[in-house]
PDB file of N, CA and C in Angstrom:
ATOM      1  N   UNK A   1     -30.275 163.493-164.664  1.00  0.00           N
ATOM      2  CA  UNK A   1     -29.901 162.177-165.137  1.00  0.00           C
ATOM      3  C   UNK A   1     -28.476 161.833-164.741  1.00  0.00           C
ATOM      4  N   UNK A   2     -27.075 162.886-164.722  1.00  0.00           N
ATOM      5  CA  UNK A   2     -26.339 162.749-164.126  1.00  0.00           C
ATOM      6  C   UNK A   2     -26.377 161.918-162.900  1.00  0.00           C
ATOM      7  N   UNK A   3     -27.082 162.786-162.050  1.00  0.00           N
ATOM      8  CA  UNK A   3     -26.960 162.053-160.785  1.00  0.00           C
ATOM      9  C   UNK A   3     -27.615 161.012-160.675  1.00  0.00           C
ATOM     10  N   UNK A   4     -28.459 160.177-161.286  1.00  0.00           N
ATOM     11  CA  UNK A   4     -28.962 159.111-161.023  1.00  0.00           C
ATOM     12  C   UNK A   4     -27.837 158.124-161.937  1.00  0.00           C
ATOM     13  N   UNK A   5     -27.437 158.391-163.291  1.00  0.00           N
ATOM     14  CA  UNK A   5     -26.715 157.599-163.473  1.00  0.00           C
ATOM     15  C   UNK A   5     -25.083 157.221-162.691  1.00  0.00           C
ATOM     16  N   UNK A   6     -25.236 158.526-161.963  1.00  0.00           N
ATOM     17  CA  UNK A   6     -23.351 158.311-160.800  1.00  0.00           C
ATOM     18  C   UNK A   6     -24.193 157.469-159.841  1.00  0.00           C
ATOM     19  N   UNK A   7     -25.243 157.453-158.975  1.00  0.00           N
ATOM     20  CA  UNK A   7     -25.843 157.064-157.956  1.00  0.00           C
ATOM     21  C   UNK A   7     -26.126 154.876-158.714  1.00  0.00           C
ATOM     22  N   UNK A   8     -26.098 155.118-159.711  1.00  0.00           N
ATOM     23  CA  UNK A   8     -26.232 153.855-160.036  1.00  0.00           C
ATOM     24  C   UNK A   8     -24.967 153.209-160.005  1.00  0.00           C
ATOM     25  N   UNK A   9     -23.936 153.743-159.723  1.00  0.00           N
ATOM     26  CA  UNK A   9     -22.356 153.235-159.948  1.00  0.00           C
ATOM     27  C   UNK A   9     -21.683 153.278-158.630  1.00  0.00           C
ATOM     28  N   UNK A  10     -21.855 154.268-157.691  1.00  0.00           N
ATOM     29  CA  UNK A  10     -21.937 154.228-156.515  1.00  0.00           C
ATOM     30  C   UNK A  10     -22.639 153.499-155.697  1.00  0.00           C
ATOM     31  N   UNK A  11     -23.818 153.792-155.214  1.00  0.00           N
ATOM     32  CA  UNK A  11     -24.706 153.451-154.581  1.00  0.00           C
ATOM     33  C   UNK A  11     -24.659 151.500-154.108  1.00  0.00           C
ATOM     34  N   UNK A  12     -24.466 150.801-155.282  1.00  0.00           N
ATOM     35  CA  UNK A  12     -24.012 149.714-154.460  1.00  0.00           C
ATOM     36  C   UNK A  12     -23.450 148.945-153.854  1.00  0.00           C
ATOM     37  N   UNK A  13     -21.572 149.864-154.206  1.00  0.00           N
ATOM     38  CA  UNK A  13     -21.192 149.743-152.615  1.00  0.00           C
ATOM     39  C   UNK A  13     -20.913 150.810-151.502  1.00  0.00           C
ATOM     40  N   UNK A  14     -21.601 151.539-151.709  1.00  0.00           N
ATOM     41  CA  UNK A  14     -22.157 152.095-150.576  1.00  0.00           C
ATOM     42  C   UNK A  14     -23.365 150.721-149.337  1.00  0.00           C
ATOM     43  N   UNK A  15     -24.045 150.342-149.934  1.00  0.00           N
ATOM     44  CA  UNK A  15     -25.328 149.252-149.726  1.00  0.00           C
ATOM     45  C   UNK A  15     -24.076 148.537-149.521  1.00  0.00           C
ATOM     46  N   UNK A  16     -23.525 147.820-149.891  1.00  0.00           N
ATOM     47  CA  UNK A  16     -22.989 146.736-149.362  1.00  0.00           C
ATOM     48  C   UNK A  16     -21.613 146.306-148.565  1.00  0.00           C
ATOM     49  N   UNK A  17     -21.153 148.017-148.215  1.00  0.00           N
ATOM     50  CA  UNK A  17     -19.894 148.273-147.379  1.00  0.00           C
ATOM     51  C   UNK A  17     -20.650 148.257-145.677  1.00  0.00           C
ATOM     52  N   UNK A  18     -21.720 149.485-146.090  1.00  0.00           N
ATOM     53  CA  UNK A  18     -22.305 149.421-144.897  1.00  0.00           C
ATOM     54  C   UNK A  18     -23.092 148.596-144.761  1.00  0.00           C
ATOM     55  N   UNK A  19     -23.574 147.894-144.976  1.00  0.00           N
ATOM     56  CA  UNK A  19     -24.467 146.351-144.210  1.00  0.00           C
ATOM     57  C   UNK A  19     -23.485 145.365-143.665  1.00  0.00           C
ATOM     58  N   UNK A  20     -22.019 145.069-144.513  1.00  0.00           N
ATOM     59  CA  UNK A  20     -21.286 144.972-144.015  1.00  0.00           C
ATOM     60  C   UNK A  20     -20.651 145.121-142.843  1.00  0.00           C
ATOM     61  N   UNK A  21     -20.303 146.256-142.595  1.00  0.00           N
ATOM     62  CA  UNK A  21     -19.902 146.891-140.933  1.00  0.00           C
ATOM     63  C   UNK A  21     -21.189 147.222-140.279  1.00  0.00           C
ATOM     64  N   UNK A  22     -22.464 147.405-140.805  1.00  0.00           N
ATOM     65  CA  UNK A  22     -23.716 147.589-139.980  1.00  0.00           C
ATOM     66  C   UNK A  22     -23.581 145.754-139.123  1.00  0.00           C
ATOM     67  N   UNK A  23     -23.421 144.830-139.706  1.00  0.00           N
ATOM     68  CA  UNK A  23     -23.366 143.587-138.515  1.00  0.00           C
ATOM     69  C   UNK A  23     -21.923 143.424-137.889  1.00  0.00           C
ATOM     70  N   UNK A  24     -21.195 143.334-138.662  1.00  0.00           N
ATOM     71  CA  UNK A  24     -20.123 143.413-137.576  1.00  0.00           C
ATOM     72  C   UNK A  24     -20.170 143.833-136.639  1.00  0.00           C
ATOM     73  N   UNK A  25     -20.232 145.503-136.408  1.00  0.00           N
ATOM     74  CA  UNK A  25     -20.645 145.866-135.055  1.00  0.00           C
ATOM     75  C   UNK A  25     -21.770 145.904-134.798  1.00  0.00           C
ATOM     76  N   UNK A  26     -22.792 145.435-135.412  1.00  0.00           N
ATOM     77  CA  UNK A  26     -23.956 145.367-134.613  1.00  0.00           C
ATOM     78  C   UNK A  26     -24.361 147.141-134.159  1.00  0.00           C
ATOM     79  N   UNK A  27     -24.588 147.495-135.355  1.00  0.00           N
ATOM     80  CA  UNK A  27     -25.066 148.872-135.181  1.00  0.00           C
ATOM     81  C   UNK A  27     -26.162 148.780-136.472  1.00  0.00           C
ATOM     82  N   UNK A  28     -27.436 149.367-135.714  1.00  0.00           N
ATOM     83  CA  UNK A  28     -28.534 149.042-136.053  1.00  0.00           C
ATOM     84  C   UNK A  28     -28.859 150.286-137.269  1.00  0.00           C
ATOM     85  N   UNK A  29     -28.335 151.933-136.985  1.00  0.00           N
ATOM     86  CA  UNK A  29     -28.554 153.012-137.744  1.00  0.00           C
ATOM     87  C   UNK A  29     -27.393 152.826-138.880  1.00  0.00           C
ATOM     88  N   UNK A  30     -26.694 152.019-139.049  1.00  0.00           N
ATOM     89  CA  UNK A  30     -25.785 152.005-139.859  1.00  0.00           C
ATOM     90  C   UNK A  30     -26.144 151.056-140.672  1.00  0.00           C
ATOM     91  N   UNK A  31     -26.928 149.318-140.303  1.00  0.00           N
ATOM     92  CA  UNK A  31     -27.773 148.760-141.381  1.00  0.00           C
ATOM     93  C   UNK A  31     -28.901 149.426-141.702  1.00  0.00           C
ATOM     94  N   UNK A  32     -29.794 150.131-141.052  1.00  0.00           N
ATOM     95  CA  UNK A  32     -30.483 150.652-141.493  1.00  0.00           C
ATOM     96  C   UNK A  32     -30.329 151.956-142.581  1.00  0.00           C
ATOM     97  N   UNK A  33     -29.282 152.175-142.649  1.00  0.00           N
ATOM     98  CA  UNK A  33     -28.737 153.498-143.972  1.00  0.00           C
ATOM     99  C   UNK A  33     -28.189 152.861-144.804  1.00  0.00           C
ATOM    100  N   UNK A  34     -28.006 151.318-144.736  1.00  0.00           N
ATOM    101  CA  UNK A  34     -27.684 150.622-145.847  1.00  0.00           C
ATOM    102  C   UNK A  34     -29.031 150.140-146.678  1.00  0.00           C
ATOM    103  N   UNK A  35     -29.588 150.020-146.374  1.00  0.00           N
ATOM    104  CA  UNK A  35     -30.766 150.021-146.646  1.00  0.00           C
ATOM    105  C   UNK A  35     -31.606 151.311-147.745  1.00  0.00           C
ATOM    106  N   UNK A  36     -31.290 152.677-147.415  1.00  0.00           N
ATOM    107  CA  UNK A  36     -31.471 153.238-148.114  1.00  0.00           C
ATOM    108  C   UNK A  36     -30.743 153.894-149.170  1.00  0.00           C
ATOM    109  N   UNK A  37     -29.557 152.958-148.905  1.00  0.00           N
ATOM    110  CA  UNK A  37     -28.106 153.093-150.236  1.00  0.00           C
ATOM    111  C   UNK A  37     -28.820 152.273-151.079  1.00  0.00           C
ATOM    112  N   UNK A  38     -29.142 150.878-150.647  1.00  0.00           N
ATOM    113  CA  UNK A  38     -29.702 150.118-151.536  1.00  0.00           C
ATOM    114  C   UNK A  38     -30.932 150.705-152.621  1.00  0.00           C
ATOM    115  N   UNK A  39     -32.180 150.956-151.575  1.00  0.00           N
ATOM    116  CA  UNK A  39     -33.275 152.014-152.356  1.00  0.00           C
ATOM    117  C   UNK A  39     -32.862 153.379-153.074  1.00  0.00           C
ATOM    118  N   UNK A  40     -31.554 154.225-152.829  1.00  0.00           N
ATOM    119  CA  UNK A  40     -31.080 154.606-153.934  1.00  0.00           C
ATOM    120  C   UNK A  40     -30.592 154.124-155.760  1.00  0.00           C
ATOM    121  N   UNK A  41     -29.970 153.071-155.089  1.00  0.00           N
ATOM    122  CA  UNK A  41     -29.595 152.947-155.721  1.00  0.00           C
ATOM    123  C   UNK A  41     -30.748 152.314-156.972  1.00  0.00           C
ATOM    124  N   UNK A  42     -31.483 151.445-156.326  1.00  0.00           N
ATOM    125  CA  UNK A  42     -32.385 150.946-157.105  1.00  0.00           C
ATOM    126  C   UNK A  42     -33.902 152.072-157.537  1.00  0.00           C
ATOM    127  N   UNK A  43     -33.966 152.710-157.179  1.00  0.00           N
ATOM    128  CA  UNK A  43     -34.734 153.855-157.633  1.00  0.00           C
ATOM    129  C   UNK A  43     -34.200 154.656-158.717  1.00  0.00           C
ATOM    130  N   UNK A  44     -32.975 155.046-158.945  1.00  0.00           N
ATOM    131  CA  UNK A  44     -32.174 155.695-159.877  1.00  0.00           C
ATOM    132  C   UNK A  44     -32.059 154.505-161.227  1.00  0.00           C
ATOM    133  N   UNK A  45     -31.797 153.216-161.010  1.00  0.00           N
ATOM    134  CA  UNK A  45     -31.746 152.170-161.966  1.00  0.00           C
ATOM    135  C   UNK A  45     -33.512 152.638-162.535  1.00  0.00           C
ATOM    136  N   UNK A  46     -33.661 152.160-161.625  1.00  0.00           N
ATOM    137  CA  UNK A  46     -35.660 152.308-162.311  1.00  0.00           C
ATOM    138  C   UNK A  46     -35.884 153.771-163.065  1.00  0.00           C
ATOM    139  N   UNK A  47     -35.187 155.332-162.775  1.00  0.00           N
ATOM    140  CA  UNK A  47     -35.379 156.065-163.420  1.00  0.00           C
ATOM    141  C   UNK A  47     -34.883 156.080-164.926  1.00  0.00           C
ATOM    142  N   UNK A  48     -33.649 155.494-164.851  1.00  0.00           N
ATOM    143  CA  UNK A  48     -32.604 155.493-165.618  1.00  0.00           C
ATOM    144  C   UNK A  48     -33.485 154.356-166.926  1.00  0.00           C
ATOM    145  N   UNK A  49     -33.738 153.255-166.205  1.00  0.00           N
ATOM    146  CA  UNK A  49     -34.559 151.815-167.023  1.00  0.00           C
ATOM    147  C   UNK A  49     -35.803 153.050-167.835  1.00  0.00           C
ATOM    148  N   UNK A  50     -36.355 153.612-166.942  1.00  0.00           N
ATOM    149  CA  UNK A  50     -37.880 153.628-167.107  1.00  0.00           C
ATOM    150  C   UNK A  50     -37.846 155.097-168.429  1.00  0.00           C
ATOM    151  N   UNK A  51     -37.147 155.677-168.321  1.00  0.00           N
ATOM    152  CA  UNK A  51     -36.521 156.790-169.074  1.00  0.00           C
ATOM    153  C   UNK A  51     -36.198 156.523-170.865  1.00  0.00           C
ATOM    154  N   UNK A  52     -35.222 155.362-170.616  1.00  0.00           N
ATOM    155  CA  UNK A  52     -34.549 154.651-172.064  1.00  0.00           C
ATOM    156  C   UNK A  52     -35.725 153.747-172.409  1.00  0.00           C
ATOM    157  N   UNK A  53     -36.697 153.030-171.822  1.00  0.00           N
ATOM    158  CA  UNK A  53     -37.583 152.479-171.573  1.00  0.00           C
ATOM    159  C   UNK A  53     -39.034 153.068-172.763  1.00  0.00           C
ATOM    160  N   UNK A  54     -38.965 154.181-172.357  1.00  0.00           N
ATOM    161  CA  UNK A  54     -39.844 155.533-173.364  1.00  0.00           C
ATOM    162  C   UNK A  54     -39.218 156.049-173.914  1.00  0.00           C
ATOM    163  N   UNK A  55     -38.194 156.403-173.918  1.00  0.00           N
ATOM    164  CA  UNK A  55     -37.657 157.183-175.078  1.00  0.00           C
ATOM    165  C   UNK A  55     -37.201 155.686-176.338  1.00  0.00           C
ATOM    166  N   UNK A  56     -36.928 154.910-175.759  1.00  0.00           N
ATOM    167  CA  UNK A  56     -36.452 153.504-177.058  1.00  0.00           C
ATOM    168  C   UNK A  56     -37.902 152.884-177.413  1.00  0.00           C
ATOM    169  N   UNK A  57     -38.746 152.545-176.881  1.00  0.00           N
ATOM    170  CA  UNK A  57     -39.488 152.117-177.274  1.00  0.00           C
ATOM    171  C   UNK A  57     -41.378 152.467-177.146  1.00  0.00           C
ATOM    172  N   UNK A  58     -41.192 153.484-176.288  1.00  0.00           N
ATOM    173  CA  UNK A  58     -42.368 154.242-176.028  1.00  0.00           C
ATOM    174  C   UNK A  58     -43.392 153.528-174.984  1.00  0.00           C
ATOM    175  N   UNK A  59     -42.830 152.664-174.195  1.00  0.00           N
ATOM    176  CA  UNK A  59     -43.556 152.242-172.997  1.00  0.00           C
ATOM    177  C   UNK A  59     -43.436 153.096-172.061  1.00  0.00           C
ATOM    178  N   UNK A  60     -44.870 153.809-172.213  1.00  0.00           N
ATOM    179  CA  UNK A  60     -44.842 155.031-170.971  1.00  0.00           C
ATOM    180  C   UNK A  60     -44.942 154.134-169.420  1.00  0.00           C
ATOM    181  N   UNK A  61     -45.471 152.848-169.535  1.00  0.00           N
ATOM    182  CA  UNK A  61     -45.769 152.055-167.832  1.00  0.00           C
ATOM    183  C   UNK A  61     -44.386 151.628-167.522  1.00  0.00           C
ATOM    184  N   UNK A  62     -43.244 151.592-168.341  1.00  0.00           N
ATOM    185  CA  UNK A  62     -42.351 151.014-167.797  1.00  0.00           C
ATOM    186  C   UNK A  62     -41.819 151.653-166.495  1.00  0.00           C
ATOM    187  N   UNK A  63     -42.098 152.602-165.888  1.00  0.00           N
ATOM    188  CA  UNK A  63     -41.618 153.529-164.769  1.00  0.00           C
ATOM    189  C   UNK A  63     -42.316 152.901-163.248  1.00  0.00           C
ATOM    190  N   UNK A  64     -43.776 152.834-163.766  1.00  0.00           N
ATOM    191  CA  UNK A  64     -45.309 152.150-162.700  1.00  0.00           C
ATOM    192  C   UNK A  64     -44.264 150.795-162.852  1.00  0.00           C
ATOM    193  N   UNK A  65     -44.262 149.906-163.385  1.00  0.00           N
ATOM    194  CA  UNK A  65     -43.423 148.493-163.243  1.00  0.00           C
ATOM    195  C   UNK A  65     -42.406 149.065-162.399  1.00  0.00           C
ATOM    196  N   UNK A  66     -41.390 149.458-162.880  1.00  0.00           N
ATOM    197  CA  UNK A  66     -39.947 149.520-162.165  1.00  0.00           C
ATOM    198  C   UNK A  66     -40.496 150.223-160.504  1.00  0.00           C
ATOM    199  N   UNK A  67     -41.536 150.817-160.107  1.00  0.00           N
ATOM    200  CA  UNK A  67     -41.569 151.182-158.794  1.00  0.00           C
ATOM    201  C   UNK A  67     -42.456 150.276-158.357  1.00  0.00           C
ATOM    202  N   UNK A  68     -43.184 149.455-158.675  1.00  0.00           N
ATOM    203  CA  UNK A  68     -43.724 148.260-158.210  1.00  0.00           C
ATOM    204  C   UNK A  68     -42.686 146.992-157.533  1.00  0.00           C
ATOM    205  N   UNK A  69     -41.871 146.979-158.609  1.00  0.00           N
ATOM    206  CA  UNK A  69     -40.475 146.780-158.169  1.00  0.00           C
ATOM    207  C   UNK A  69     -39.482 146.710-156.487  1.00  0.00           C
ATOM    208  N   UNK A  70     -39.311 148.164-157.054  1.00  0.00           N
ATOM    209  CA  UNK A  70     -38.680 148.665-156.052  1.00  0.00           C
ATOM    210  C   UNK A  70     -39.597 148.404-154.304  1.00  0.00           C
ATOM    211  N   UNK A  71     -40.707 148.843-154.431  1.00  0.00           N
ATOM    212  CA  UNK A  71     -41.895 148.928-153.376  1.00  0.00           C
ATOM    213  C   UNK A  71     -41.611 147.124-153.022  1.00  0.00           C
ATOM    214  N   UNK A  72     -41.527 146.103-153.534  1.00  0.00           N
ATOM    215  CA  UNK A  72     -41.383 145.086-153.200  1.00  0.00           C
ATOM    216  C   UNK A  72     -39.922 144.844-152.194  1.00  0.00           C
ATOM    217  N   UNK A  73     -39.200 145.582-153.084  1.00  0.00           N
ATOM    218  CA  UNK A  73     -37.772 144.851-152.484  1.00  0.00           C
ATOM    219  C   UNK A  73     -37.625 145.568-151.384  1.00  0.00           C
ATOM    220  N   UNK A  74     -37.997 147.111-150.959  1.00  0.00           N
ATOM    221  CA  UNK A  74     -38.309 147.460-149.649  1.00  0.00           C
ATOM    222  C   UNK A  74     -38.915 146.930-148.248  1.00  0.00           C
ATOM    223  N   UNK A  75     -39.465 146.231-149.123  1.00  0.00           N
ATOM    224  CA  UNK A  75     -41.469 145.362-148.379  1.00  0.00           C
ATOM    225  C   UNK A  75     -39.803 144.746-147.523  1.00  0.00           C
ATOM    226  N   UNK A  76     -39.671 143.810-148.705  1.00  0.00           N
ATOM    227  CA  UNK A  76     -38.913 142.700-147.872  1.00  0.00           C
ATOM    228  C   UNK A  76     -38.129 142.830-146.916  1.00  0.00           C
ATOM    229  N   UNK A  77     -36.814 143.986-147.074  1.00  0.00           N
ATOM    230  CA  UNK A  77     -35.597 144.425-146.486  1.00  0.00           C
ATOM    231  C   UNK A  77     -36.068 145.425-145.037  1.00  0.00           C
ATOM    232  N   UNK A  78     -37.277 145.791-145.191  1.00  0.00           N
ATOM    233  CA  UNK A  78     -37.884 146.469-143.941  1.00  0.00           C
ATOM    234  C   UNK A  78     -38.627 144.672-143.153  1.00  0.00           C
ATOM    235  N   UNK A  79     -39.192 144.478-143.555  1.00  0.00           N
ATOM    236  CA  UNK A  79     -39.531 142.747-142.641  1.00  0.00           C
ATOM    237  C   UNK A  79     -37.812 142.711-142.242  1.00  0.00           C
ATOM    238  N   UNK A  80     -37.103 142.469-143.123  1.00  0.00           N
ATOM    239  CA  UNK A  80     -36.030 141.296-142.391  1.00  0.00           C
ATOM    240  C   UNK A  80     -35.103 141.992-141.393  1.00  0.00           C
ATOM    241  N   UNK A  81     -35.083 143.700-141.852  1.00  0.00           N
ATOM    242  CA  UNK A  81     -34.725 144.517-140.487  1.00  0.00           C
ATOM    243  C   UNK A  81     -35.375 144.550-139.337  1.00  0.00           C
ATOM    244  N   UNK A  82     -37.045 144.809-139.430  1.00  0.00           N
ATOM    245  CA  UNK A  82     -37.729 144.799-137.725  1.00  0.00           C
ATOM    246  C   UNK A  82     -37.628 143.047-137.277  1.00  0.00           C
ATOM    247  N   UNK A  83     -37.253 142.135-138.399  1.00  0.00           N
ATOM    248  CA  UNK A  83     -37.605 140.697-137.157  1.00  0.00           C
ATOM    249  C   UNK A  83     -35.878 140.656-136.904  1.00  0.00           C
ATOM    250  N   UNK A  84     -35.078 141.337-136.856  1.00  0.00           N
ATOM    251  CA  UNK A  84     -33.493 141.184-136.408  1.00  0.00           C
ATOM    252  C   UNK A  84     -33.410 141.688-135.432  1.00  0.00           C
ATOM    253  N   UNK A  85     -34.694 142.922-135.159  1.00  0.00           N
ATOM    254  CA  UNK A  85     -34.494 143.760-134.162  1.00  0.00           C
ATOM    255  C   UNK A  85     -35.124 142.933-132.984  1.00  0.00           C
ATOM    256  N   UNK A  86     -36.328 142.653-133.483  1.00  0.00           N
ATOM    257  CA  UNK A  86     -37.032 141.806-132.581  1.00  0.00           C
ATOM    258  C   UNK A  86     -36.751 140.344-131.988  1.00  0.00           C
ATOM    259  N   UNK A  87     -36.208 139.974-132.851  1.00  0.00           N
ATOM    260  CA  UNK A  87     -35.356 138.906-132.638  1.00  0.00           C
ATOM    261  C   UNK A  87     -33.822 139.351-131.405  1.00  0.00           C
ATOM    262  N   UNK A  88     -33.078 140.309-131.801  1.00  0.00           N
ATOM    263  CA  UNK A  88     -32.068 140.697-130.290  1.00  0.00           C
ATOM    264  C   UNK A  88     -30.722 140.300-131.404  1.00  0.00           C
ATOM    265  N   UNK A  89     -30.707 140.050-132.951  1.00  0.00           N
ATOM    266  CA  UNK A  89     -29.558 139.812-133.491  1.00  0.00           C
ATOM    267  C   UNK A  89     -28.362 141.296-133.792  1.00  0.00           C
ATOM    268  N   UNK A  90     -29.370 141.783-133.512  1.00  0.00           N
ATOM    269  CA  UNK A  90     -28.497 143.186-133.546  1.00  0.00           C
ATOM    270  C   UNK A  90     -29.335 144.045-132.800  1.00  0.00           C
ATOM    271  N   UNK A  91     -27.992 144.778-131.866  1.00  0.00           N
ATOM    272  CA  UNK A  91     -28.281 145.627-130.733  1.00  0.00           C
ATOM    273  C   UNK A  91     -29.184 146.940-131.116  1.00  0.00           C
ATOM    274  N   UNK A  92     -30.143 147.632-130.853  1.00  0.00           N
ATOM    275  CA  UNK A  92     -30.941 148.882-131.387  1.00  0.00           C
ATOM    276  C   UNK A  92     -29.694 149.665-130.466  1.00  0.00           C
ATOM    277  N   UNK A  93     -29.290 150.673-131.217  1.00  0.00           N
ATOM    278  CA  UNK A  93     -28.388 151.867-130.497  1.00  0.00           C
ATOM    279  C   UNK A  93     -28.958 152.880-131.095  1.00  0.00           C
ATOM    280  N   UNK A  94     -30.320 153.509-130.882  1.00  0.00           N
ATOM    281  CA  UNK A  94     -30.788 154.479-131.564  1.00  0.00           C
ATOM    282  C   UNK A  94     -31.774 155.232-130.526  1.00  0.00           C
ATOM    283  N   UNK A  95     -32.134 156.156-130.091  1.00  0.00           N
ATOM    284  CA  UNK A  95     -32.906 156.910-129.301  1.00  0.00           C
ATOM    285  C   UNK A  95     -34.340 156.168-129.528  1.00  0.00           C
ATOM    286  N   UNK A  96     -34.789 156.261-130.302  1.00  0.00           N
ATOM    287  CA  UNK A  96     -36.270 156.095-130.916  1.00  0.00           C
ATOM    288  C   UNK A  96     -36.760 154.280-130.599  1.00  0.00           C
ATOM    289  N   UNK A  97     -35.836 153.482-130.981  1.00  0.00           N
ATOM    290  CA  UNK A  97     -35.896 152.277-130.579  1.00  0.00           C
ATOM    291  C   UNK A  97     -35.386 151.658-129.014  1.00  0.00           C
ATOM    292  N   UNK A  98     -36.584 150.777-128.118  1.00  0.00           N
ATOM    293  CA  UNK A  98     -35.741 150.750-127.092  1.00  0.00           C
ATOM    294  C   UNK A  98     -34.734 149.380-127.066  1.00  0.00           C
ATOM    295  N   UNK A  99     -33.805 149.455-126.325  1.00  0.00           N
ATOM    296  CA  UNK A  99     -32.833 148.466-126.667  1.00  0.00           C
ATOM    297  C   UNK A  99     -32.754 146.512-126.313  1.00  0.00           C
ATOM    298  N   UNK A 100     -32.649 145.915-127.148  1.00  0.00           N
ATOM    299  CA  UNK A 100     -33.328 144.674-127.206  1.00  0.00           C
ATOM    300  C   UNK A 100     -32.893 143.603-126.413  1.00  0.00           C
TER     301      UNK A 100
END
């Protein structure tokens, strides 16, 4: 619980330093690890929610909600990364991707 509650205090600017400098320079592995600062961070909120959640009031689904959640806001932030790529708004500098 420690670490999810430091990861909840951290974690979002971590997410929002690097998305930050991920466009500036137009480095594609560096928005893309902002990305999973973000899903840290919001996965640890959902443990943290879903935890006090059952122990305060005994909603064992509140955990299934909070990752229904989360699974959404991924959905989205993975779309709006591959159409940037595909689109040529930011350069792919990554082995695995070829360059746009």
């Amino acid at each position: 619980m420690a670490v999810a509650a430091g990861a909840v205090f951290v974690m979002p600017y971590f997410w929002l330093e690097k998305r930050r400098i991920g466009k500036e320079m137009r480095c594609l592995p560096l928005s893309v690890d902002a990305l999973e600062s973000a899903t840290c961070f919001f996965m640890s909120l959902a443990l943290l929610t879903g935890l006090l959640a059952e122990y305060l009031f005994g909603l064992w689904w509140a955990d299934y909600l909070a990752t229904a959640v989360i699974l959404a806001f991924v959905a989205k932030e993975a779309q709006e990364s591959f159409l940037e790529v595909r689109e040529g708004s930011i350069r792919a500098q990554s082995i695995w991707l070829p360059a746009v």
